[in-house]
Protein backbone atom coordinates (compact mmCIF):
# COMPACT_ATOMS: atom_id res chain seq x y z
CA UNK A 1 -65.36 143.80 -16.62
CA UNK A 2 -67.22 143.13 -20.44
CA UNK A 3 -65.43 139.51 -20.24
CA UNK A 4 -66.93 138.33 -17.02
CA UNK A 5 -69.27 135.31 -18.13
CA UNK A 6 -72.00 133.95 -16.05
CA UNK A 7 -72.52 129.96 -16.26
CA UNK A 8 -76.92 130.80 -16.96
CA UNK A 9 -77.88 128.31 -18.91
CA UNK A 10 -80.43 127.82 -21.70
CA UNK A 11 -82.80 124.73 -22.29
CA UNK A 12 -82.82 124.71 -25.19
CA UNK A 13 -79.68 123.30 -27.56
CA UNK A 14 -76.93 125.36 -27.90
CA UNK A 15 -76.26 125.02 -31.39
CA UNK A 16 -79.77 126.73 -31.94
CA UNK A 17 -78.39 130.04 -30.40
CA UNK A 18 -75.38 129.78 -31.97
CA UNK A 19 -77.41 129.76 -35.41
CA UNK A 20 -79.57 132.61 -33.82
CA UNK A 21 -78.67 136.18 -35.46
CA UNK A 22 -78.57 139.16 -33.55
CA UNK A 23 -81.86 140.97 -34.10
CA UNK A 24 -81.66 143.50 -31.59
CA UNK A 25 -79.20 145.48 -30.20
CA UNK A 26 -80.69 145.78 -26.52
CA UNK A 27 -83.54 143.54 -25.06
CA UNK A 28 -84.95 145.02 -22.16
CA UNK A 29 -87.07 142.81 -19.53
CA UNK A 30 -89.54 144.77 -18.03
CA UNK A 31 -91.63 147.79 -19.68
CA UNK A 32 -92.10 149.26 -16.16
CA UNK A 33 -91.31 153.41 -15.91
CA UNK A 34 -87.71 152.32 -15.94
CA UNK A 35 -87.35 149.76 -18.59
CA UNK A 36 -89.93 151.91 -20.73
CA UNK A 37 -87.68 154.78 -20.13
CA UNK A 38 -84.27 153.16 -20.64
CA UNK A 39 -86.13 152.37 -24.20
CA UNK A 40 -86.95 155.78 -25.30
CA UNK A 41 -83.62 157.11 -24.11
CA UNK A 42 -82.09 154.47 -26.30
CA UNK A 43 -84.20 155.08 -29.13
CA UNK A 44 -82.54 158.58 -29.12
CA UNK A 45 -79.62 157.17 -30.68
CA UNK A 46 -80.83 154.67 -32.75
CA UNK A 47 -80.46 152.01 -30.95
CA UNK A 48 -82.68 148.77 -31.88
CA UNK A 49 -84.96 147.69 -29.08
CA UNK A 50 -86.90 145.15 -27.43
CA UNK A 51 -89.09 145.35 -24.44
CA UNK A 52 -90.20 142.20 -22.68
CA UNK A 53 -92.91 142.31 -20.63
CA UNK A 54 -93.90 139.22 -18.67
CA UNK A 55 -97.62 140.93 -18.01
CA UNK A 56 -100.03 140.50 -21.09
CA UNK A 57 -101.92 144.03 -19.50
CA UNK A 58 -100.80 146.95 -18.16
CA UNK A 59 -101.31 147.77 -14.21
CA UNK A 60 -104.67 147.90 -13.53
CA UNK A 61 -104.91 149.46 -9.90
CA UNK A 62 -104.91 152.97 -9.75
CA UNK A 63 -102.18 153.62 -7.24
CA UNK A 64 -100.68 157.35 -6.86
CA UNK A 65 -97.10 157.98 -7.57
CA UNK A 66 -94.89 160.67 -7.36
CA UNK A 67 -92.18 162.36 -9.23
CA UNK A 68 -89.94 164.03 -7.29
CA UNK A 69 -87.83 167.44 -8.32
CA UNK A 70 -85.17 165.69 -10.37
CA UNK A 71 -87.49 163.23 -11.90
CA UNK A 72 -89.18 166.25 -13.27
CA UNK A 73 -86.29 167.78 -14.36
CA UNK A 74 -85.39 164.95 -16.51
CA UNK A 75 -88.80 165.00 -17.61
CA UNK A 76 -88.56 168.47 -18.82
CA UNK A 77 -84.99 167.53 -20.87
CA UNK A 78 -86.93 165.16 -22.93
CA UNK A 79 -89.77 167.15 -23.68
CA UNK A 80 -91.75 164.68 -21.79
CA UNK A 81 -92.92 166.85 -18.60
CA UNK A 82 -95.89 168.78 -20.34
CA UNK A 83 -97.50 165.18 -21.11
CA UNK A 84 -96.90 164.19 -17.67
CA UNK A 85 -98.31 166.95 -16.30
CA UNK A 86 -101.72 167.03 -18.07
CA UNK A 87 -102.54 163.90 -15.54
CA UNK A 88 -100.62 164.74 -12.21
CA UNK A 89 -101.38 167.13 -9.29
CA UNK A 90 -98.88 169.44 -8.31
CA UNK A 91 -97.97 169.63 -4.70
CA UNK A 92 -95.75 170.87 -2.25
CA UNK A 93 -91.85 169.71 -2.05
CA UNK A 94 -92.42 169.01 1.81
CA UNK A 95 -92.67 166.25 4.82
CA UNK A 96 -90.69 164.01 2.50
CA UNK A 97 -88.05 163.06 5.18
CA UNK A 98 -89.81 160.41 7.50
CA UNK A 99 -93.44 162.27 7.01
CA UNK A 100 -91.88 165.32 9.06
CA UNK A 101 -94.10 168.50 8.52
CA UNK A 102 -91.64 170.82 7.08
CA UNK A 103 -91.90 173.49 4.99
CA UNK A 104 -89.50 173.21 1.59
CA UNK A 105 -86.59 175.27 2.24
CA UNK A 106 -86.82 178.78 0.65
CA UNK A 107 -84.77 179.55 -3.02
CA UNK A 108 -84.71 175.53 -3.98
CA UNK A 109 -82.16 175.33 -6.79
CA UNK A 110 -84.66 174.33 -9.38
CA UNK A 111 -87.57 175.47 -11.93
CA UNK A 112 -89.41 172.30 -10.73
CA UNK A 113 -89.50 172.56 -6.87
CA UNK A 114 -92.83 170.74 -6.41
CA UNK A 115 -94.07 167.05 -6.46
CA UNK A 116 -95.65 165.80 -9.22
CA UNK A 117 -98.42 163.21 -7.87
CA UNK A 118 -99.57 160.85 -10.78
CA UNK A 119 -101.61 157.47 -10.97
CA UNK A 120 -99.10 154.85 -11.70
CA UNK A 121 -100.98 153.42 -14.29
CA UNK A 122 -100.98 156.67 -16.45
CA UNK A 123 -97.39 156.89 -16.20
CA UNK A 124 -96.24 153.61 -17.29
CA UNK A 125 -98.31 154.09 -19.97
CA UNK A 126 -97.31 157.54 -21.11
CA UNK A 127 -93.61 156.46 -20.84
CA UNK A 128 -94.20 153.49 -23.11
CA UNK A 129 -96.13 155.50 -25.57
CA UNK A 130 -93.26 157.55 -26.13
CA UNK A 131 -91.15 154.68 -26.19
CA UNK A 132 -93.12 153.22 -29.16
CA UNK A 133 -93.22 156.63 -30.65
CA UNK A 134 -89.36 156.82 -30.34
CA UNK A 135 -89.06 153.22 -32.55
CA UNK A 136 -88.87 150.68 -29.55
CA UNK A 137 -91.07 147.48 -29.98
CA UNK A 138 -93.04 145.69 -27.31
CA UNK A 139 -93.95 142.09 -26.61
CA UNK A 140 -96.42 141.58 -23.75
CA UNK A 141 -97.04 138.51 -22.47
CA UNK A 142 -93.03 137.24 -22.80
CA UNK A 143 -91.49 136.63 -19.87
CA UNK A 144 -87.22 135.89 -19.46
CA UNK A 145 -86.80 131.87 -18.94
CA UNK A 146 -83.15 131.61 -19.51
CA UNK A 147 -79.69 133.70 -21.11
CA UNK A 148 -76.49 132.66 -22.01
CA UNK A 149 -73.71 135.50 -23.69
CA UNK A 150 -71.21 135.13 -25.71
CA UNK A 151 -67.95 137.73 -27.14
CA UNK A 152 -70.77 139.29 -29.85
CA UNK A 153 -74.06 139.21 -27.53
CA UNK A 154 -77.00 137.42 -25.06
CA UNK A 155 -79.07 134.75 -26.13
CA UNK A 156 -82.37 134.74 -24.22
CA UNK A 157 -84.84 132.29 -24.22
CA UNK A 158 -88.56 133.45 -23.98
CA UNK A 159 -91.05 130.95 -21.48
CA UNK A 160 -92.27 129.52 -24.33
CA UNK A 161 -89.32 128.29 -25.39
CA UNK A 162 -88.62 131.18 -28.13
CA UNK A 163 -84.88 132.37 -28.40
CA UNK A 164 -84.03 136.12 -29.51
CA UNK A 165 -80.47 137.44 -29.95
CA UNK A 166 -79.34 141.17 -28.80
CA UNK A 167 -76.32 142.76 -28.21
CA UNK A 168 -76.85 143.54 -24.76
CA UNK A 169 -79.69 142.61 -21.89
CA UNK A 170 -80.99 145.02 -19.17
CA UNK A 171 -83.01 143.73 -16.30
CA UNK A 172 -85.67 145.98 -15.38
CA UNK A 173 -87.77 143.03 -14.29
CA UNK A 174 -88.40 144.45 -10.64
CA UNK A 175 -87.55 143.41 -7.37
CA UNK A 176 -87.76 139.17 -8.02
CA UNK A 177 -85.66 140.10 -11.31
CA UNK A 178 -85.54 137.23 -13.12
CA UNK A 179 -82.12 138.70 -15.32
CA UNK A 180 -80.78 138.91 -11.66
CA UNK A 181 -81.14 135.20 -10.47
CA UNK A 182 -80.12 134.11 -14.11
CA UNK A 183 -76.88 136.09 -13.19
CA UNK A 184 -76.29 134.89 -9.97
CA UNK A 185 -75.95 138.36 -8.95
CA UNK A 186 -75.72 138.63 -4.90
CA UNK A 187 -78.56 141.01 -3.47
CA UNK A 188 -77.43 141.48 -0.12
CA UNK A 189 -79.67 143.18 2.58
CA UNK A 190 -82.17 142.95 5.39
CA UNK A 191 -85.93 140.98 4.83
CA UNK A 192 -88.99 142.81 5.96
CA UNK A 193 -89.51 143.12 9.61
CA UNK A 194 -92.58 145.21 9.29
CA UNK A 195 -95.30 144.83 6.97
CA UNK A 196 -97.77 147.51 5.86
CA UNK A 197 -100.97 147.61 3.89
CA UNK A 198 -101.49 150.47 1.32
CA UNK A 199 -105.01 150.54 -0.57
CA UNK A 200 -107.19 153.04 -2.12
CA UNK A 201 -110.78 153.07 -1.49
CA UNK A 202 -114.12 154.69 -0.59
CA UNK A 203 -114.45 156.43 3.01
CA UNK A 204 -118.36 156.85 4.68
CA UNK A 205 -116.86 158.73 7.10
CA UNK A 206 -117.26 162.54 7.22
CA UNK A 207 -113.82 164.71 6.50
CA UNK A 208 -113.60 166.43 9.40
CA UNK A 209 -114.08 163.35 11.71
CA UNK A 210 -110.91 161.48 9.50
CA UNK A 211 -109.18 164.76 9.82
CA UNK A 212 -108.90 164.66 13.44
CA UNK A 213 -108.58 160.62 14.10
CA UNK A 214 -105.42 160.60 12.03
CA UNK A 215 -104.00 163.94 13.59
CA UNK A 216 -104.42 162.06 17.10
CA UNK A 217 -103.02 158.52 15.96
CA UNK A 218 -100.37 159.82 13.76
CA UNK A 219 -98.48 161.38 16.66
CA UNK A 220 -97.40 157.71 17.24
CA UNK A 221 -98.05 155.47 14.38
CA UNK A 222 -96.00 156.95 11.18
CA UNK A 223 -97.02 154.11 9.22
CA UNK A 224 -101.05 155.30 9.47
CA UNK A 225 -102.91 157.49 7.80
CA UNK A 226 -105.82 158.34 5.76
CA UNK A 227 -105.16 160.95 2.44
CA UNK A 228 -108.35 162.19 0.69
CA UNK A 229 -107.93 162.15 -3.46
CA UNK A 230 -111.49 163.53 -3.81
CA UNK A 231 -115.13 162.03 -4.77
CA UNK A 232 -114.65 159.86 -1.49
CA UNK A 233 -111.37 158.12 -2.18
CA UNK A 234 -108.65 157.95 0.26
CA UNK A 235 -105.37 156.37 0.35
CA UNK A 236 -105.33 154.56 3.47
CA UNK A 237 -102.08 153.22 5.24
CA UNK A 238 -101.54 151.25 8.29
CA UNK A 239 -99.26 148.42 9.43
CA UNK A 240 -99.67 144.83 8.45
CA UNK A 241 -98.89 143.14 12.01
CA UNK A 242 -101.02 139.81 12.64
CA UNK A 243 -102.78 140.39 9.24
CA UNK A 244 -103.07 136.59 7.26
CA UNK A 245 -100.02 135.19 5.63
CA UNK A 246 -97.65 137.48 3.87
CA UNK A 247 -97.84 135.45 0.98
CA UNK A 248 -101.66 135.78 0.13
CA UNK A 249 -103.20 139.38 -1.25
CA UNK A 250 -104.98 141.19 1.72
CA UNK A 251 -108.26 141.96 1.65
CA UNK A 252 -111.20 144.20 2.69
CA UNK A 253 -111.41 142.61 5.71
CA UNK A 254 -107.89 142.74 6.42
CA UNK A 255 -107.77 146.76 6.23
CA UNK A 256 -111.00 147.10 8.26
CA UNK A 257 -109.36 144.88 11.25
CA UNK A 258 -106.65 146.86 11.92
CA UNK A 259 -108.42 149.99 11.54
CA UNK A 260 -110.58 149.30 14.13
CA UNK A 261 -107.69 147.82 16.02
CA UNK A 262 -105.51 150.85 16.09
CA UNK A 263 -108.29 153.92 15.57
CA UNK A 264 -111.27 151.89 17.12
CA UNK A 265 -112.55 152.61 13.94
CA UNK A 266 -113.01 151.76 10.08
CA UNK A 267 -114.39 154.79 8.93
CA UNK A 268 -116.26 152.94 6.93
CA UNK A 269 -113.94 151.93 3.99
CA UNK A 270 -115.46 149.93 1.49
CA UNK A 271 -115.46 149.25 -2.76
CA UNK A 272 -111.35 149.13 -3.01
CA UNK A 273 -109.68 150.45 -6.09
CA UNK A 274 -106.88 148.43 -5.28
CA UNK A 275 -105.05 146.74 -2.20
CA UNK A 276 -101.35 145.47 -1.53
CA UNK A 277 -98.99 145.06 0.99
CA UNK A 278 -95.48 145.84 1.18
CA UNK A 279 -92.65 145.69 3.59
CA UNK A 280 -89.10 147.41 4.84
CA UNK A 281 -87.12 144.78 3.26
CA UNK A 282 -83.58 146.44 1.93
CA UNK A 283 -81.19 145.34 -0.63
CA UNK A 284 -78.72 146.23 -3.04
CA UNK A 285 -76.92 144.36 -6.06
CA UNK A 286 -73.86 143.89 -5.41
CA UNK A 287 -73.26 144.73 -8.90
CA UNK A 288 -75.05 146.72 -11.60
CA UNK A 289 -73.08 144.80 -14.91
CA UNK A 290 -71.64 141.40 -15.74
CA UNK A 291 -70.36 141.45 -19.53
CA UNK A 292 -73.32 142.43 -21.57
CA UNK A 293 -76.04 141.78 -19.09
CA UNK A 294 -77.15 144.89 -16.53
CA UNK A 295 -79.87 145.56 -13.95
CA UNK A 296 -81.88 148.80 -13.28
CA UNK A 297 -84.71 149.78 -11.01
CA UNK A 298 -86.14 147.57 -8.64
CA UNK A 299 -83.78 144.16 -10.43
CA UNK A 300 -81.13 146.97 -8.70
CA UNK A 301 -82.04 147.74 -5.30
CA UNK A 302 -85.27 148.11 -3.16
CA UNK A 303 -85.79 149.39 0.06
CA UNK A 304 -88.94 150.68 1.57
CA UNK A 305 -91.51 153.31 0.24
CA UNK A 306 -91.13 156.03 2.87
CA UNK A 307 -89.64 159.18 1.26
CA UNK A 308 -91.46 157.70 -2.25
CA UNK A 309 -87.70 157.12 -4.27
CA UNK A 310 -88.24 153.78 -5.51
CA UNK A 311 -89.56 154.80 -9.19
CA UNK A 312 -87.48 157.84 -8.91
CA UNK A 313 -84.53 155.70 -8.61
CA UNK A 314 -85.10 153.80 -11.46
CA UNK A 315 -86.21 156.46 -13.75
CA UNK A 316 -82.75 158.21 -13.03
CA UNK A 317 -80.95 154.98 -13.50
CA UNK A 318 -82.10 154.41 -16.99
CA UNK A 319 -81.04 158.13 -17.79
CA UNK A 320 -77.85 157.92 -16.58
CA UNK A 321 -77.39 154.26 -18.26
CA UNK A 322 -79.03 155.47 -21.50
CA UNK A 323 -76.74 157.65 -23.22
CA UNK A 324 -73.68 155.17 -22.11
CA UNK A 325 -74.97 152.01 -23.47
CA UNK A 326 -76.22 153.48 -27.16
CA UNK A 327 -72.70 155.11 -27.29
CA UNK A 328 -71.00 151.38 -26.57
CA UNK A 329 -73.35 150.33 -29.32
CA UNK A 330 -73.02 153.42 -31.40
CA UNK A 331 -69.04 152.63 -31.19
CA UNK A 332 -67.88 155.91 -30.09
CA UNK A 333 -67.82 154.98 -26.00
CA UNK A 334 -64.29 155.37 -24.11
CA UNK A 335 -63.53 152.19 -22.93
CA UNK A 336 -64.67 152.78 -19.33
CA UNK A 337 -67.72 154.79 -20.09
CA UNK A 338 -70.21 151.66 -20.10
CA UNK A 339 -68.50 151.04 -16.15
CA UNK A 340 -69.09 154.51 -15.28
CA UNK A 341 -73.03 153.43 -14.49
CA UNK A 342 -72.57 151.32 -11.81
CA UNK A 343 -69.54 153.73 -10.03
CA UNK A 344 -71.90 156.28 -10.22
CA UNK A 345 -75.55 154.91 -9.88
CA UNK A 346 -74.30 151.95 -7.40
CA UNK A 347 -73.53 154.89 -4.55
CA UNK A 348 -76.78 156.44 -5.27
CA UNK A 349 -78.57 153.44 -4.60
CA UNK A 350 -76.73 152.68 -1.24
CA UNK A 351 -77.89 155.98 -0.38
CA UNK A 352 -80.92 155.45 -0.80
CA UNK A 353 -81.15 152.67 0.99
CA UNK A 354 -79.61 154.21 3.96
CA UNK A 355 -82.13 157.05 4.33
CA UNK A 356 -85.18 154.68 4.19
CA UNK A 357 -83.29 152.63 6.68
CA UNK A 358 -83.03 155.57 8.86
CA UNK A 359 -86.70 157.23 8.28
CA UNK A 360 -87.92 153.58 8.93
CA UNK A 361 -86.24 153.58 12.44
CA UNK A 362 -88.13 157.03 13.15
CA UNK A 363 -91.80 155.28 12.81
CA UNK A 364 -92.02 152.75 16.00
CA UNK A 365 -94.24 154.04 18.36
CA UNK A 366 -91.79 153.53 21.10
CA UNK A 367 -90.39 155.80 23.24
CA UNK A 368 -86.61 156.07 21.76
CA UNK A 369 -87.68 156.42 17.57
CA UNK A 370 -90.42 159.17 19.28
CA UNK A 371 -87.28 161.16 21.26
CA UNK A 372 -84.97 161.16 17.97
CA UNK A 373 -88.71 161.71 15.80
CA UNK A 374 -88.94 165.36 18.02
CA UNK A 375 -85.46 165.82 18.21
CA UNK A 376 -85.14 165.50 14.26
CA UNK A 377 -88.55 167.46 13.85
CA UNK A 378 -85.94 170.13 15.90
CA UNK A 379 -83.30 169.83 14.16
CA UNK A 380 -84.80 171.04 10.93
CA UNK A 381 -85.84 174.16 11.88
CA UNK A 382 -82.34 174.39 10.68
CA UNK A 383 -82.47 175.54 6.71
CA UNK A 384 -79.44 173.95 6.06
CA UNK A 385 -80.67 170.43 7.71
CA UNK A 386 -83.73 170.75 6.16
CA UNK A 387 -82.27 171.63 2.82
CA UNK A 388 -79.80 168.84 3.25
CA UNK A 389 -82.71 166.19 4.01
CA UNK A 390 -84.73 167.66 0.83
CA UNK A 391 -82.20 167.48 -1.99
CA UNK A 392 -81.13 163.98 -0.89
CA UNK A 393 -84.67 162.89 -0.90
CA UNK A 394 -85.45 164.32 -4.41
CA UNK A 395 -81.65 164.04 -5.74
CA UNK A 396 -81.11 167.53 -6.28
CA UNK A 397 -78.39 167.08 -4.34
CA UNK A 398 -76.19 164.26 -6.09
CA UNK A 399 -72.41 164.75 -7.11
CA UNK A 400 -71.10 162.33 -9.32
CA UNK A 401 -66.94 162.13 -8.55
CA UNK A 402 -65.54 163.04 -11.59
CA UNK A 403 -61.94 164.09 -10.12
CA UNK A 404 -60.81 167.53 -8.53
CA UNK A 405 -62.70 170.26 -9.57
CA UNK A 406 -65.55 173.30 -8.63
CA UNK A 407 -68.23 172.47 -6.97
CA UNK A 408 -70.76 172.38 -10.28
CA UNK A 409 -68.59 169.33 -11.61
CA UNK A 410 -70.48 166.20 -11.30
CA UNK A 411 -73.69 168.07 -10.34
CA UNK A 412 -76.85 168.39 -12.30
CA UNK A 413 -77.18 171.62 -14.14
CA UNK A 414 -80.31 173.41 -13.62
CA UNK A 415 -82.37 174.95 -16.14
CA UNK A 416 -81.29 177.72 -16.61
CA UNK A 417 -81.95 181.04 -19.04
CA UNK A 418 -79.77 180.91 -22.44
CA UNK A 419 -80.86 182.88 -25.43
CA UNK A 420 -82.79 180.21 -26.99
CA UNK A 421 -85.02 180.17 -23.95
CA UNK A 422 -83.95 177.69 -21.78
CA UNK A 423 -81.41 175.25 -21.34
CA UNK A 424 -83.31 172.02 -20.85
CA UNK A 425 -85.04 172.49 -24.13
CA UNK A 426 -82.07 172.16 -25.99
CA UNK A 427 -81.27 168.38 -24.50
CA UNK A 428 -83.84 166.95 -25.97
CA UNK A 429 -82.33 164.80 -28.02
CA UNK A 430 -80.06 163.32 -25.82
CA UNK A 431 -76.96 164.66 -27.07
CA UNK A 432 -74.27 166.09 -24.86
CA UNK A 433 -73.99 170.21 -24.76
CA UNK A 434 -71.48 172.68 -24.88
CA UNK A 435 -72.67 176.04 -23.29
CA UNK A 436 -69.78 178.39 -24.32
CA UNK A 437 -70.09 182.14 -22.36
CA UNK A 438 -66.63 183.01 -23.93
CA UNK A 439 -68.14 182.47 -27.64
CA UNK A 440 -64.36 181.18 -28.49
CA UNK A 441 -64.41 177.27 -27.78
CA UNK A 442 -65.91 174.67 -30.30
CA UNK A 443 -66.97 170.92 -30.29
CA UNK A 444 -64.90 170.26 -33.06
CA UNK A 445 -64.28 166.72 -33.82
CA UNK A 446 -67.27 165.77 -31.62
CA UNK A 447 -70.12 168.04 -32.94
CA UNK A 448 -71.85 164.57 -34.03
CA UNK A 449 -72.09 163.72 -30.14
CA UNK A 450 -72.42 166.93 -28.51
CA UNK A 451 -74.49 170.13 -29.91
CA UNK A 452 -72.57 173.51 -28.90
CA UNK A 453 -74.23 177.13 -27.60
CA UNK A 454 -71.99 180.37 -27.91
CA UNK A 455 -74.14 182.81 -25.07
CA UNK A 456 -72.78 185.11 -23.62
CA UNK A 457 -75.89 185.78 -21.86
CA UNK A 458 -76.21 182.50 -20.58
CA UNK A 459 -77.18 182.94 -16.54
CA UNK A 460 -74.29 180.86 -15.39
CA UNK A 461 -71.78 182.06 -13.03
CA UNK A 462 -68.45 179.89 -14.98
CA UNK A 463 -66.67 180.75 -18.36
CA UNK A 464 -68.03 177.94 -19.84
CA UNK A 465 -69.50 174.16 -18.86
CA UNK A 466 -69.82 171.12 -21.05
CA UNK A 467 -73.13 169.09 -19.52
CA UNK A 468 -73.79 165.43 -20.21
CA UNK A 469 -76.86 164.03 -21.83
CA UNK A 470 -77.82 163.05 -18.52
CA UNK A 471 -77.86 166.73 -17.69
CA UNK A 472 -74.48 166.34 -15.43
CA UNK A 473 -71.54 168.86 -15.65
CA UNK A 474 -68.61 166.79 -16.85
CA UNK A 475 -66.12 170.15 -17.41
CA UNK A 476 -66.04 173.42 -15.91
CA UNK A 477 -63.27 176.08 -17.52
CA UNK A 478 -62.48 178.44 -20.68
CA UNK A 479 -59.49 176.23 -22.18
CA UNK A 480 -59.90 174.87 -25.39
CA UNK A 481 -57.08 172.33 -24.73
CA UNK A 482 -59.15 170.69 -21.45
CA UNK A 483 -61.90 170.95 -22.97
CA UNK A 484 -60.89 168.18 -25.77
CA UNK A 485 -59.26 166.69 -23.07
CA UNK A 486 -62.70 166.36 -21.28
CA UNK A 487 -64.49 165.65 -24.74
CA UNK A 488 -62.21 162.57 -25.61
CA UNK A 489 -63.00 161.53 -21.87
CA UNK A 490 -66.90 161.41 -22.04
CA UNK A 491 -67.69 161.28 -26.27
CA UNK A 492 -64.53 159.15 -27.26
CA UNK A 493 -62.50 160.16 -30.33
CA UNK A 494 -62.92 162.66 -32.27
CA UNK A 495 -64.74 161.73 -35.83
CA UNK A 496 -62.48 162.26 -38.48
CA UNK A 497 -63.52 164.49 -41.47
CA UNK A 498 -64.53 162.30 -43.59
CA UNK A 499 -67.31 160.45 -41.14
């Protein structure tokens, strides 16, 4: 797969970018949560990094995110959730699936079983803090214009005609990736049939009387509502249809039509913190990697906002690519590891995609959506379809296939008790872990790569597990034999003793 070639082509002459030396080991387009991430994560290891960002300023409007359970776990294995959480709201894991009012089911498998709701623009710009604070630079204002790679790296001309040199290229350069057209990557999928406009702004309207509107219309337009963030300010959702031209911003105006068109009211919104539009559109790469260019986050896969995955998928994309691509650059990587991101993350993704498809299908007011709506709303009563529908909205529930094995392989760990406290707080540096309960294995030739924890103690219910950076099981046993076996398969060879 590293010798597939692309035919992008640069402007500018080649013999400049053959003269060019490689300054950089990764560029990354894009210092959104996932690009910003993806730097800090390579930072870990060294790694030398560039982040492009095509916007001279951060985002501006004040939109509310929010991290789901695994997010935060991830979070919390970098050290990074304390920060986060000093600017988000906690709030209940529930009515993720399709807006359904459920209750979280009881005992979730997690320290973290909660939603973290942030403003986007305080996110993206903790994340890139801690990106500059790991060593990663950042150039606002550059946007991708062209790429070309070679056997030793990517060339990539800047807009202004600039070239820089890296050994690899990750698009995280959003939905209209740039990396992705340069590629000629296919992104396959369905365009937006329904439009919706999302804003935040002031309400005149008493509580109580917004309270009881939405609780009426609600009951057949999913895509409506009105959430309170205090001081006056609401979110305020409700469908697009026979609003202006898809292409131009809406406006004021625009929200206070269909208001009054579907409530018969506008609750007097006015002085916008922000407004946008999106749609259902739904696609998917058709591949994550083509020699040493990749795409994460949105340049991936987008789909629509119900369930609120979309920086949640990205986030978890740049973990899981992270550790892989500073280990190809580090020169300890198996051979396949680097391909092991898009078997793993590409599923994900298509996942994704197909529960927003389905949630999507439960909004229309119509009569058959509103019969499988009630008969859903049934259905999880059931814990164990409500439990289903909540881990695969907040990942929780994700098995990578890593071959025959217990049920913890390929699973995240969760943080659990060890005799240092806990085990998250010992992955924060982005090295793989060996949590021994037998006190009688050893990392050996790999202790460079992966830290090791003799506990007894440890409040784990297997001899002994061997858990990625990415917080993933990758062994489950007690044999000191499998376990090298396992070691060589995820952290390469063995350093000799003289490295």
């Amino acid at each position: 797969m590293h010798s597939q070639q692309v035919p992008a082509i640069l402007s500018s002459p080649a013999s400049r970018a053959d003269r060019a030396p490689i300054m950089f080991d990764v560029i990354i387009a894009g210092c959104g949560p996932t690009g910003a991430m993806l730097a800090a994560e390579l930072r870990l290891h060294d790694v030398r990094v560039l982040v492009l960002e095509k916007e001279t300023e951060p985002t501006s409007y004040v939109r509310i995110v929010g991290l789901h359970i695994r997010s935060l776990e991830l979070m919390a294995m970098r050290g990074l959730l304390e920060r986060l959480l000093e600017h988000g709201r906690k709030r209940p894991a529930a009515g993720f699936f399709a807006g359904i009012a459920k209750p979280a089911p009881k005992g979730l498998d997690s320290a973290y079983a909660y939603l973290l709701g942030i403003p986007q623009p305080i996110i993206e710009r903790l994340l890139a803090e801690h990106a500059i604070e790991m060593g990663a630079q950042v150039r606002r204002g550059c946007a991708v214009a062209g790429l070309k790679q070679d056997d030793e790296g990517v060339t990539v001309e800047l807009a202004d005609g600039e070239l820089l040199r890296s050994r690899y290229l990750v698009g995280c350069d959003g939905a209209r990736s740039t990396v992705r057209k340069l590629l000629g990557v296919g992104f396959p999928g369905e365009p937006s049939r329904a439009d919706t406009l999302m804003g935040e702004m002031k309400v005149s309207a008493p509580g109580e009387e917004i309270a009881a509107k939405v609780a009426e219309i609600s009951e057949t337009h999913r895509r409506f509502w009105l959430r309170p963030f205090g001081e006056g300010i609401y979110s305020v959702v409700v469908p697009a249809a026979g609003v202006s031209d898809r292409a131009e911003p809406p406006t004021l105006e625009d929200f206070q039509h269909q208001l009054r068109t579907i409530a018969g009211t506008d609750f007097g919104v006015h002085s916008p913190r922000w407004l946008s539009r999106f749609g259902d559109a739904t696609r998917l790469a058709e591949r994550y990697r083509v020699g040493r260019v990749l795409l994460a986050g949105d340049a991936a896969h987008i789909h629509p906002p119900i369930g609120g995955q979309g920086l949640n998928l990205g986030v978890q994309d740049a973990f899981n690519l992270g550790w892989k691509l500073a280990a190809q650059i580090r020169g300890w990587a198996p051979e396949a590891l680097l391909d092991t991101y898009q078997t793993e993350r590409h599923p994900v993704a298509a996942d994704v995609l197909d529960n927003t498809r389905a949630q999507m299908e439960l909004t229309p007011a119509e009569p058959g959506p509103q019969a499988m709506r009630r008969l859903l709303t049934e259905l999880m009563d059931f814990d164990e379809v409500n439990r289903h529908l909540m881990e695969k909205i907040t990942a929780i529930g994700i098995r990578y296939d890593f071959g025959e094995g217990p049920d913890l392989l390929g699973r995240r760990l969760h943080d659990i008790s060890v005799k240092q406290g806990n085990l998250y707080s010992l992955l924060h540096r982005g090295r793989g872990l060996l949590l021994d309960r037998t006190e009688r294995l050893t990392a050996g030739g790999w202790s460079d790569r992966v830290d090791h924890l003799a506990d007894p103690t440890a409040v784990l219910d297997v001899p002994c597990v061997l858990v990625r950076p990415d917080g993933h099981v990758a062994w489950v046993g007690d044999d000191q034999q499998d376990l090298d076996d396992h070691l060589s398969r995820w952290f390469g060879k063995p350093a000799s003793p003289s490295a």
